[in-house]
N, C-alpha and C. Protein backbone atom coordinates (compact mmCIF):
# COMPACT_ATOMS: atom_id res chain seq x y z
N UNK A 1 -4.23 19.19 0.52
CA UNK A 1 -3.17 18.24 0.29
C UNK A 1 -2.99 18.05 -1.22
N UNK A 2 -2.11 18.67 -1.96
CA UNK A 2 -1.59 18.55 -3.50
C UNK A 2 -0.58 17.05 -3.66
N UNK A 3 -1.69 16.05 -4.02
CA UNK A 3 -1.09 14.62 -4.29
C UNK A 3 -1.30 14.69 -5.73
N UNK A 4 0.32 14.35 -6.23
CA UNK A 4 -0.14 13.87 -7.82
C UNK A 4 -0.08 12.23 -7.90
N UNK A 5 -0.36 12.41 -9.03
CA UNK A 5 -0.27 10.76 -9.37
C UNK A 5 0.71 9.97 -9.07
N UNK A 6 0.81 9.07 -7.72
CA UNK A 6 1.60 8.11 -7.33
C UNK A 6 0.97 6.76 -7.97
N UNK A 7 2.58 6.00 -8.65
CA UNK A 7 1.85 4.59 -9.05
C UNK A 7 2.05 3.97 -7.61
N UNK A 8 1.15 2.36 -7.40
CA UNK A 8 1.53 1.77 -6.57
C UNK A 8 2.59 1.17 -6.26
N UNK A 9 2.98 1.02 -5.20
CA UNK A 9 4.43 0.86 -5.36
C UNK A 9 4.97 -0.96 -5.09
N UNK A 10 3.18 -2.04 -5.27
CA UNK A 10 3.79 -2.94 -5.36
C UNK A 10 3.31 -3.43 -6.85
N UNK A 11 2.35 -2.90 -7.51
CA UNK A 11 1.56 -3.94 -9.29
C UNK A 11 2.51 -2.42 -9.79
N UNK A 12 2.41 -1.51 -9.36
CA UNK A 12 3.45 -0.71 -10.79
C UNK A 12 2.48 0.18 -11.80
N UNK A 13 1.24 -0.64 -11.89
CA UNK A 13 -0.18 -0.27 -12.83
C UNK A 13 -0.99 0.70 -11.97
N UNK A 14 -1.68 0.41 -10.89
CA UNK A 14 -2.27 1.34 -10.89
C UNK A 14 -2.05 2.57 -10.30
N UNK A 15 -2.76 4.15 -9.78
CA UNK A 15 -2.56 4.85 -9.01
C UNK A 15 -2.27 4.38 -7.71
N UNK A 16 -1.61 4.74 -6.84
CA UNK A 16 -1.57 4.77 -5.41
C UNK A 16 -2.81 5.72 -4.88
N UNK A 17 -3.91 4.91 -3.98
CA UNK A 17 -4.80 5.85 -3.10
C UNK A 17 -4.66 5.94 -1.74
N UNK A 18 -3.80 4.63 -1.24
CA UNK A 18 -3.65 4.69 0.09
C UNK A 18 -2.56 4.76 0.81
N UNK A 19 -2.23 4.95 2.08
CA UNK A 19 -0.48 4.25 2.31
C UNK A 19 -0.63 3.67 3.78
N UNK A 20 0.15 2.47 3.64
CA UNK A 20 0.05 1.71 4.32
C UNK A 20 1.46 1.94 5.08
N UNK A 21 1.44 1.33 6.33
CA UNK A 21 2.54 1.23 7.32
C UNK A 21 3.07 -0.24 7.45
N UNK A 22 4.17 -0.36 7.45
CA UNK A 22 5.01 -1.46 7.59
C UNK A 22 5.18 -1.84 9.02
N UNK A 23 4.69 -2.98 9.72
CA UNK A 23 4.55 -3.20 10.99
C UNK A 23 6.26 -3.28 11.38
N UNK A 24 6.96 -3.81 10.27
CA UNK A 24 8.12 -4.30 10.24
C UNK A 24 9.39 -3.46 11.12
N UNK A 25 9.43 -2.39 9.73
CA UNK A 25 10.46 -0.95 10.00
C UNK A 25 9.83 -0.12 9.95
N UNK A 26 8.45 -0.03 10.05
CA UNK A 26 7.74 1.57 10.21
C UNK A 26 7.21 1.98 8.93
N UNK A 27 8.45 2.10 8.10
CA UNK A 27 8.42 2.29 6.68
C UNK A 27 6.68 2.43 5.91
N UNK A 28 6.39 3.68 5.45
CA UNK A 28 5.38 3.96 4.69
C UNK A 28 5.23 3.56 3.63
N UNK A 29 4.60 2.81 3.00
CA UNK A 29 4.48 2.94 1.44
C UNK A 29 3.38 3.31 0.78
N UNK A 30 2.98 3.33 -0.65
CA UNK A 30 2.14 3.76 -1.29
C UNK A 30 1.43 2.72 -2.33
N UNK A 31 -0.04 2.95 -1.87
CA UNK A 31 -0.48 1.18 -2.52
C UNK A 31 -1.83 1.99 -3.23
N UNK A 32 -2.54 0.76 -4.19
CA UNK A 32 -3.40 1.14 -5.01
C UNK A 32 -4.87 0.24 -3.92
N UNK A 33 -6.01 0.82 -4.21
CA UNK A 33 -7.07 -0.56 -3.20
C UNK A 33 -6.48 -1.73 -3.21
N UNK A 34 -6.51 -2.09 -4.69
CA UNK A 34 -6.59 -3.51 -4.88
C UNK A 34 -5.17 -4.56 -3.81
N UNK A 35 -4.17 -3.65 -3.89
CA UNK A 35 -3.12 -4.13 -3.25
C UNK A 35 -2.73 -3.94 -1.92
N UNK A 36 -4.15 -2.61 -1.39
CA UNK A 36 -3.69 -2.61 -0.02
C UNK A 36 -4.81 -3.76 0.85
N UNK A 37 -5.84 -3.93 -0.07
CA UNK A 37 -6.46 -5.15 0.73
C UNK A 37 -6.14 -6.26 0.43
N UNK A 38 -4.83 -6.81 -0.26
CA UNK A 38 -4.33 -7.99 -0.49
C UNK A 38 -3.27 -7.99 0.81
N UNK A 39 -1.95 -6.86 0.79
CA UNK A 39 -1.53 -6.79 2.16
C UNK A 39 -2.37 -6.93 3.38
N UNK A 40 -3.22 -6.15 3.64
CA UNK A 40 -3.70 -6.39 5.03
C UNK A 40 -4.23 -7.35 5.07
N UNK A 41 -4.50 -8.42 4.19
CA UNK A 41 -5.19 -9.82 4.21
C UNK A 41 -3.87 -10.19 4.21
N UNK A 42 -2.62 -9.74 3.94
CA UNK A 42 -1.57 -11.08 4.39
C UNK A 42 -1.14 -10.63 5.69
N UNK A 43 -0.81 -9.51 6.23
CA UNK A 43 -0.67 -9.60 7.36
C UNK A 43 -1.55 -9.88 8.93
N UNK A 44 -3.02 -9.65 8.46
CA UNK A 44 -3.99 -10.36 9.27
C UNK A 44 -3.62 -12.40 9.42
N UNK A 45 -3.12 -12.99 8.07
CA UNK A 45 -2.90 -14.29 8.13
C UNK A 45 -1.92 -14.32 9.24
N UNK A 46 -0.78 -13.85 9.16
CA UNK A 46 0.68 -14.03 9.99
C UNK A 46 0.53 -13.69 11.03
N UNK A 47 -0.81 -13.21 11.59
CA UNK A 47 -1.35 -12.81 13.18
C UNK A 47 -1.52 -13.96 13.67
């Protein structure tokens, strides 16, 4: 798998390592740690 450097696509700063799914519209995005365990800690709240 040839991944280049994705920034995250919600702080802007760091690399993207993960991608997360949007429960919403499906919609994929591309997140850094720090921001994909801030999402899944907000969408675990709204459960």
């Amino acid at each position: 798998m040839n991944v280049k450097n994705i920034n995250c696509e919600l702080c802007e700063k760091h690399t993207a390592t993960m991608a997360i799914k949007n429960k919403h519209n499906g919609k994929v995005f591309r997140v850094c740690k720090c921001c994909a365990d801030y999402v899944i800690g907000k969408q675990r709240e709204a459960e």
